[in-house]
C-alpha atoms as a PDB file:
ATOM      1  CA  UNK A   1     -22.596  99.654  10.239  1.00  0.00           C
ATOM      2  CA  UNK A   2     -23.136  99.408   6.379  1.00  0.00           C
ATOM      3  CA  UNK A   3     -23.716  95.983   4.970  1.00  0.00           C
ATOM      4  CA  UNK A   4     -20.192  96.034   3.197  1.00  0.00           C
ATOM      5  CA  UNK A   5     -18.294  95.946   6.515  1.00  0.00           C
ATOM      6  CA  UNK A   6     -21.042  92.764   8.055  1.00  0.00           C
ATOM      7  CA  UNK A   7     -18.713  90.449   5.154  1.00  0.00           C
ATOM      8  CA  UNK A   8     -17.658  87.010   7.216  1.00  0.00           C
ATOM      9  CA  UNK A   9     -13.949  85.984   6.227  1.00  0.00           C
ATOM     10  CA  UNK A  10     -13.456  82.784   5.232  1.00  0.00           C
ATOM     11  CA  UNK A  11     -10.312  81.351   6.230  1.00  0.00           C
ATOM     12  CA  UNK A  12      -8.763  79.143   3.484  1.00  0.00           C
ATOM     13  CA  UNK A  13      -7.954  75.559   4.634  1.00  0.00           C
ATOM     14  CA  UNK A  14      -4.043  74.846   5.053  1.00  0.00           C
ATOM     15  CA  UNK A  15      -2.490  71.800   3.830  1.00  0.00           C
ATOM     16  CA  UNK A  16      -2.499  70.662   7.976  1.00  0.00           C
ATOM     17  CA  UNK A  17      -6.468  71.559   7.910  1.00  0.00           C
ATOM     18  CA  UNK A  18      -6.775  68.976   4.944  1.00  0.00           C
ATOM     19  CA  UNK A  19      -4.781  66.317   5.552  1.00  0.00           C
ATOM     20  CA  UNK A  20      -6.662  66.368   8.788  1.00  0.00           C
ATOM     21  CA  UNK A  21      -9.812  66.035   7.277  1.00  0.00           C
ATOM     22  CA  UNK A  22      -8.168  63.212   4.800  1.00  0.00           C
ATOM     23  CA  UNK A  23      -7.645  61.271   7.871  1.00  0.00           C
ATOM     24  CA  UNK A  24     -11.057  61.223   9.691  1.00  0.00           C
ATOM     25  CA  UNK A  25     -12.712  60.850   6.105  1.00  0.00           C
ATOM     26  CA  UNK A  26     -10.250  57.427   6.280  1.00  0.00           C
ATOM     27  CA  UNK A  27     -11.221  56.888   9.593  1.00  0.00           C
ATOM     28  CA  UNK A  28     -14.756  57.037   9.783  1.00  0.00           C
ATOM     29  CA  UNK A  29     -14.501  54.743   6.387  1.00  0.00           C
ATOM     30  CA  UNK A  30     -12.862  52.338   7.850  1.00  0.00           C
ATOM     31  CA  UNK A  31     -14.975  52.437  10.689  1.00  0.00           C
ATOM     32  CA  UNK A  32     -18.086  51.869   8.535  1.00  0.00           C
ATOM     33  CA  UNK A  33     -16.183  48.637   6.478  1.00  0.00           C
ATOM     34  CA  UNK A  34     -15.878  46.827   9.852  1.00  0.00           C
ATOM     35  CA  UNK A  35     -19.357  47.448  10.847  1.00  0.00           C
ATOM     36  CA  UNK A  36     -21.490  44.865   8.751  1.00  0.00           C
ATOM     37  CA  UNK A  37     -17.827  43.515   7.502  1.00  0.00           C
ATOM     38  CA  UNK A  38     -19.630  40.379   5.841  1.00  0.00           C
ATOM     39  CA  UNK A  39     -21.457  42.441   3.575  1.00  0.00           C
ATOM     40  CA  UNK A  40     -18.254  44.329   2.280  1.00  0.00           C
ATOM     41  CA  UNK A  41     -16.974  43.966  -1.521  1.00  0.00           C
ATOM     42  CA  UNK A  42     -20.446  41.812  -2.404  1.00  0.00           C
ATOM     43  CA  UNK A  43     -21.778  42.912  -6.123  1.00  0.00           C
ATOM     44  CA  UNK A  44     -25.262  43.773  -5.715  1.00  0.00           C
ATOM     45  CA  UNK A  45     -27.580  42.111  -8.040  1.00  0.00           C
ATOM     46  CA  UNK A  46     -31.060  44.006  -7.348  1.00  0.00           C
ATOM     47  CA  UNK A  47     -32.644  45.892  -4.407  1.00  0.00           C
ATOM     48  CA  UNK A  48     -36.278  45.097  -3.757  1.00  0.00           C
ATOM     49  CA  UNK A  49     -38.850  47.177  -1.884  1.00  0.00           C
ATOM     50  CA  UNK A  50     -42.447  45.905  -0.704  1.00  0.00           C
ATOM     51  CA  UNK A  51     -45.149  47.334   1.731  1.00  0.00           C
ATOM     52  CA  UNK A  52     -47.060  44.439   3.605  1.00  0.00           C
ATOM     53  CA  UNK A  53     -49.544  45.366   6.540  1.00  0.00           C
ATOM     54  CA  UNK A  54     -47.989  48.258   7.246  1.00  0.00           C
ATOM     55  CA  UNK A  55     -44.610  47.456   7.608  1.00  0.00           C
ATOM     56  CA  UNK A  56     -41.679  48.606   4.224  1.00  0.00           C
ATOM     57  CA  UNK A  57     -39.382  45.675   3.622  1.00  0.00           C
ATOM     58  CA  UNK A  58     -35.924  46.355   1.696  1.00  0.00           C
ATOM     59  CA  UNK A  59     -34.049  43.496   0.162  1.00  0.00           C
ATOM     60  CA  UNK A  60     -30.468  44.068  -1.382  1.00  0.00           C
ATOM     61  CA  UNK A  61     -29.669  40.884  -3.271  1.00  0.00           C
ATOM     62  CA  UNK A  62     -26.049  40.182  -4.222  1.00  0.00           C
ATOM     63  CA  UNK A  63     -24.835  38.183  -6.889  1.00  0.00           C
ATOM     64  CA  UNK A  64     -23.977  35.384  -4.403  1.00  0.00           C
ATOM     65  CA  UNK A  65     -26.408  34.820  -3.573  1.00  0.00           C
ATOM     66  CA  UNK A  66     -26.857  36.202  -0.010  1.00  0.00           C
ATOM     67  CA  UNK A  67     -29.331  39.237   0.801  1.00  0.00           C
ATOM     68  CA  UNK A  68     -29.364  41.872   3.580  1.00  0.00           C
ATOM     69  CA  UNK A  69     -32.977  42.958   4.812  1.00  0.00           C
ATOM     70  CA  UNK A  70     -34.126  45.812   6.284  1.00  0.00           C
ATOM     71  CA  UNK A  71     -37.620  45.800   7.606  1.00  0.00           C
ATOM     72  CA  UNK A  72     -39.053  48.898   8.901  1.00  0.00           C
ATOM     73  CA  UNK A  73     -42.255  49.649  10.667  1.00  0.00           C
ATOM     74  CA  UNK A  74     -44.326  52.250   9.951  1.00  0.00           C
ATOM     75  CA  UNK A  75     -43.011  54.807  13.094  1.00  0.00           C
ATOM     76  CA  UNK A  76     -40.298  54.322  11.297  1.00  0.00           C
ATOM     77  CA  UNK A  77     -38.075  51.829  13.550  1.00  0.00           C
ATOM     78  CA  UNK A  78     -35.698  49.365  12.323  1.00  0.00           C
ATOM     79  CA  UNK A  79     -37.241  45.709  13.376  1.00  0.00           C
ATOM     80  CA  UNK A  80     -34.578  43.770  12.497  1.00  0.00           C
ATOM     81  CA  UNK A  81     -31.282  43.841  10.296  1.00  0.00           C
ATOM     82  CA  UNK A  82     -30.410  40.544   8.813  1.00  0.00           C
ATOM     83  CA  UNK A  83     -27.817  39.098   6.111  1.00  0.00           C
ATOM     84  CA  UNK A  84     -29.160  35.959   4.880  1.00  0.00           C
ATOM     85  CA  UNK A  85     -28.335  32.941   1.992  1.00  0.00           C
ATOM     86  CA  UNK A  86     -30.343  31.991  -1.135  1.00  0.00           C
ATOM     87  CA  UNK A  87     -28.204  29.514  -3.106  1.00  0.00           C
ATOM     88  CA  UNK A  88     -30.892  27.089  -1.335  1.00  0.00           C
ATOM     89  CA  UNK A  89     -33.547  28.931  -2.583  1.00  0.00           C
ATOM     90  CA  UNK A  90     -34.889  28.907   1.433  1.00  0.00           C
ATOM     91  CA  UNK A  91     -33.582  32.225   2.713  1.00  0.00           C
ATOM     92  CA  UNK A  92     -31.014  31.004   5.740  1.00  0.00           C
ATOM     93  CA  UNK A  93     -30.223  33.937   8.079  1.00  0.00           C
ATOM     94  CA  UNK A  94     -26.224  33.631   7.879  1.00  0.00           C
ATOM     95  CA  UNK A  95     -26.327  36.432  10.660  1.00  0.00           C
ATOM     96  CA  UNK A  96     -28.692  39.539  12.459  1.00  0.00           C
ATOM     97  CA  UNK A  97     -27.322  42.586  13.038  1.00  0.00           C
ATOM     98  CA  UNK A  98     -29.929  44.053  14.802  1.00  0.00           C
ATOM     99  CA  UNK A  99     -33.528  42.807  16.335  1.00  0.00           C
ATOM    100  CA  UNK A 100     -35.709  45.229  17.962  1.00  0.00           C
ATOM    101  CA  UNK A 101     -36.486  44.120  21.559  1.00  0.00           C
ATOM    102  CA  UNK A 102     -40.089  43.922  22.351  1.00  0.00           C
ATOM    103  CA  UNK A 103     -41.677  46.935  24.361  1.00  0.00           C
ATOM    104  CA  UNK A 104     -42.626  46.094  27.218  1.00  0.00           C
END
């Protein structure tokens, strides 16, 4: 068999094939909105990352003055997940999303 005849066909999507596709796009969007809902339409002000023993912190600071941190270890495992306030200037955890569990 030459090359010529090895050609895949490539079916063209139909309108049906896209507005499927529109709809778990929308879907899986909405999904993701309701997941750290709190954290949804906040302006971000800066995004900080620092490296201490080890361990790579990420800070997203919004203009309210609230942050979500993401603190990861170095095999690479989220240790905790937390949205917290700084009009106080003391960093109060307004909620966690996720804390690792210790391993034992």
């Amino acid at each position: 068999m030459s090359r010529r005849n090895m050609r895949k066909v490539v079916r063209r999507y139909t309108a049906k094939d896209l507005r499927a596709i529109d709809r778990k796009i929308r879907q899986r969007h909405a999904l993701l909105r309701r997941k750290y809902k709190e954290v949804r339409g906040k302006k971000v002000d800066w995004v900080n990352h620092a490296i201490e023993d080890g361990w790579l912190f990420f800070t997203v600071r919004f203009t309210d003055k609230t942050a979500l941190h993401l603190i990861v270890t170095p095999e690479l495992a989220v240790e905790r997940l937390e949205l917290s306030d700084w009009t106080t200037g003391d960093d109060k955890i307004l909620r966690t999303y996720y804390k690792r569990r210790d391993k034992r």
